[in-house]
C-alpha atoms as a PDB file:
ATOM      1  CA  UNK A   1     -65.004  81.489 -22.840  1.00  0.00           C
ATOM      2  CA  UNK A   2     -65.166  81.651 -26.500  1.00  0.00           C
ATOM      3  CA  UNK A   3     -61.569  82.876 -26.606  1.00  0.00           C
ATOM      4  CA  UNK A   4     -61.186  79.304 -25.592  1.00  0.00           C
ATOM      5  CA  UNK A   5     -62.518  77.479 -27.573  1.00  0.00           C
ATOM      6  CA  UNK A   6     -61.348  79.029 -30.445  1.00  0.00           C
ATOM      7  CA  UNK A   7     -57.657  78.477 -29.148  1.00  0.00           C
ATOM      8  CA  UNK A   8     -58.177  74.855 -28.751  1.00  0.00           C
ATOM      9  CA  UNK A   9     -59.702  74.516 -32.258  1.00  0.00           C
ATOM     10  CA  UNK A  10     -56.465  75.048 -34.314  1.00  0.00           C
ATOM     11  CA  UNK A  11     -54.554  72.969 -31.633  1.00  0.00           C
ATOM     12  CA  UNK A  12     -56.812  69.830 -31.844  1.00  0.00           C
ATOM     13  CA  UNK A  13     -56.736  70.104 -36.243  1.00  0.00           C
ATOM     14  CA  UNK A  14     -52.748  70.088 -35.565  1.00  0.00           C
ATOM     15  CA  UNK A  15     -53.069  66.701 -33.628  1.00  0.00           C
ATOM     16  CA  UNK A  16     -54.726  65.117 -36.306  1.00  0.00           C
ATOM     17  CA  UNK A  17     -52.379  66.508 -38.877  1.00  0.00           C
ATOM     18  CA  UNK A  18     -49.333  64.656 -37.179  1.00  0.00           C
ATOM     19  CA  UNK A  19     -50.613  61.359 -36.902  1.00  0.00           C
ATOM     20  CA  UNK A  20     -48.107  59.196 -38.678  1.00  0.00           C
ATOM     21  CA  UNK A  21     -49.386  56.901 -42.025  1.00  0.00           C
ATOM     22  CA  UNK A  22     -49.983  53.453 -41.508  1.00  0.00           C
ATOM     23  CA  UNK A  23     -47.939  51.420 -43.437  1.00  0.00           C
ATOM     24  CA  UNK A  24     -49.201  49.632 -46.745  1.00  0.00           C
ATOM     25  CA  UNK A  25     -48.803  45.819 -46.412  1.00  0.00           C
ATOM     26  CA  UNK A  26     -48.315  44.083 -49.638  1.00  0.00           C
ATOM     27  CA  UNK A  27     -50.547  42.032 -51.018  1.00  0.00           C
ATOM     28  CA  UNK A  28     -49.016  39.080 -50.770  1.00  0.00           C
ATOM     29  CA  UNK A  29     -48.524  39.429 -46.900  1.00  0.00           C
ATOM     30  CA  UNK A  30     -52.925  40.178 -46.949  1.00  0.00           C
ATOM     31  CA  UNK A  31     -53.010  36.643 -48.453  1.00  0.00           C
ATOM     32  CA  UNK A  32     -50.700  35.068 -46.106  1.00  0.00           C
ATOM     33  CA  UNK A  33     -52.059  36.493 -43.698  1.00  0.00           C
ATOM     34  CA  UNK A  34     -55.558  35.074 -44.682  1.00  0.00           C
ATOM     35  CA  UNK A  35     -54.253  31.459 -44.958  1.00  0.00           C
ATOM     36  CA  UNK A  36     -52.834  31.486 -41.477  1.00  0.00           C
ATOM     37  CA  UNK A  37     -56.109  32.760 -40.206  1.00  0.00           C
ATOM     38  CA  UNK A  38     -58.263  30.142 -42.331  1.00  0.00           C
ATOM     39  CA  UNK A  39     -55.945  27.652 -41.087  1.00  0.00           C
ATOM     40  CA  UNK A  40     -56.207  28.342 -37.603  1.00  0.00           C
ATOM     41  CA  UNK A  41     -60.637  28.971 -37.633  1.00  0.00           C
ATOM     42  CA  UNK A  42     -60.287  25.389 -39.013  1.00  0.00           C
ATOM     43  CA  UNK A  43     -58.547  23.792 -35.975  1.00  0.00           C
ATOM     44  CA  UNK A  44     -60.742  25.413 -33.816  1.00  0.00           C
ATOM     45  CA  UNK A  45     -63.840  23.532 -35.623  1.00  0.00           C
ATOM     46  CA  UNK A  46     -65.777  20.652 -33.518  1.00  0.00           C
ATOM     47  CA  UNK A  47     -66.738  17.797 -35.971  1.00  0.00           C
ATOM     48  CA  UNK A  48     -69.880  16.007 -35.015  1.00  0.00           C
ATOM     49  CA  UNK A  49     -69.418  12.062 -34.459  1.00  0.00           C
ATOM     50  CA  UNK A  50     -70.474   9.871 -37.437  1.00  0.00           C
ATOM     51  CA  UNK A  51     -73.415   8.242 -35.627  1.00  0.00           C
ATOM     52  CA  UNK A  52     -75.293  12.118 -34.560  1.00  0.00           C
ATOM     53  CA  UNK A  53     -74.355  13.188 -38.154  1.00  0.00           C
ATOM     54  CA  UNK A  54     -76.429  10.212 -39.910  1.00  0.00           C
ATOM     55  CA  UNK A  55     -79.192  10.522 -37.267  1.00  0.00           C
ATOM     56  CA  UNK A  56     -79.414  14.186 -37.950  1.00  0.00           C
ATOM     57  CA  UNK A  57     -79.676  13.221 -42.237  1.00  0.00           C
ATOM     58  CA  UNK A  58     -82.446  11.166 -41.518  1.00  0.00           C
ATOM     59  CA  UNK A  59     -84.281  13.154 -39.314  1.00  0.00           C
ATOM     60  CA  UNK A  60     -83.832  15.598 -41.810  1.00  0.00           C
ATOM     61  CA  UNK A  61     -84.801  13.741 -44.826  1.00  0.00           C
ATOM     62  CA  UNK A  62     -87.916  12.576 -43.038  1.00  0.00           C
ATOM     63  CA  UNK A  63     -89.154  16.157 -42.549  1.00  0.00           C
ATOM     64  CA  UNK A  64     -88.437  17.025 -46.324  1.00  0.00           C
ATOM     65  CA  UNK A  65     -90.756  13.868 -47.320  1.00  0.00           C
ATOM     66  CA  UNK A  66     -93.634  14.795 -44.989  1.00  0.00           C
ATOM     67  CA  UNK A  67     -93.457  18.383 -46.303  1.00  0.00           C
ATOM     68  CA  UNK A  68     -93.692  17.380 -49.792  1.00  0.00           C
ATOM     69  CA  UNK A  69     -96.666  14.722 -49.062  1.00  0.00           C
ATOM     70  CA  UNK A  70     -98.640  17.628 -47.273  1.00  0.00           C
ATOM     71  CA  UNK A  71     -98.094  20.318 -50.235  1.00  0.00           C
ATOM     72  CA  UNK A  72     -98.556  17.267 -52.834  1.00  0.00           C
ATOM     73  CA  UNK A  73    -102.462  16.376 -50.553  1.00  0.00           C
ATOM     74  CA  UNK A  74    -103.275  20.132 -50.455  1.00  0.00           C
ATOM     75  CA  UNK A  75    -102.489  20.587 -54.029  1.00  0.00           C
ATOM     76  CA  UNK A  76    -104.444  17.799 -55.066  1.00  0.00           C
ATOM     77  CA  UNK A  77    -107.520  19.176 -52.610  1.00  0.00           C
ATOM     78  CA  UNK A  78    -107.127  22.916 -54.190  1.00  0.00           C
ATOM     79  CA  UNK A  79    -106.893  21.692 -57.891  1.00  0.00           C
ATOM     80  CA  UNK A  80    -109.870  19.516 -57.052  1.00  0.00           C
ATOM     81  CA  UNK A  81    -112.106  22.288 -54.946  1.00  0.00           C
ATOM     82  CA  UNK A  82    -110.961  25.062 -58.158  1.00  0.00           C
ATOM     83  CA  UNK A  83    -112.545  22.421 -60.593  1.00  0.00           C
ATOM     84  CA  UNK A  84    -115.437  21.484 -58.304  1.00  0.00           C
ATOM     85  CA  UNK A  85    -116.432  25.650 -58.329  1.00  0.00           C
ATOM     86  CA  UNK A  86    -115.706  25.828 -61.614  1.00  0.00           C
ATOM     87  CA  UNK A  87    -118.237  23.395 -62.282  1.00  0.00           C
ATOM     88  CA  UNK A  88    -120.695  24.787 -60.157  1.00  0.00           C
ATOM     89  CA  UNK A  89    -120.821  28.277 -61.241  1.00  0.00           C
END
């Protein structure tokens, strides 16, 4: 059994020793290449209509001003509990 395997050993390294090179593609043909491809991701893309893409901004924009007006409160509660210790001790 071992006879075996050491008979297939050298075959299987000879395989893998014949495999032909790939060829190098220039560089020019990798940017090419990457042009067609950014060209054709780009038609595939599904623009949002005007209208969902405002609604979206404000909805957004809302959220951004509520966030800051609840970290603006708490800071001004902190700063004021801080000094209210600080006083107290």
């Amino acid at each position: 059994m071992a006879e075996l395997d050491e008979k297939k050993a050298p075959a299987a390294k000879e395989e893998k020793a014949k495999k032909p090179a790939k060829d190098k593609v220039s560089f020019g043909e990798k940017i090419g290449h990457f042009f067609r491809s950014y060209k054709s991701e780009l038609k595939k893309i599904v623009w949002s209509p005007w209208r969902q893409v405002r609604k979206n901004s404000l909805v957004v924009f809302a959220v951004v001003i509520a966030c800051a007006a609840l970290i603006c409160v708490l800071d001004i509660v902190f700063t004021r509990a801080i000094f209210w210790l600080g006083a107290a001790i």
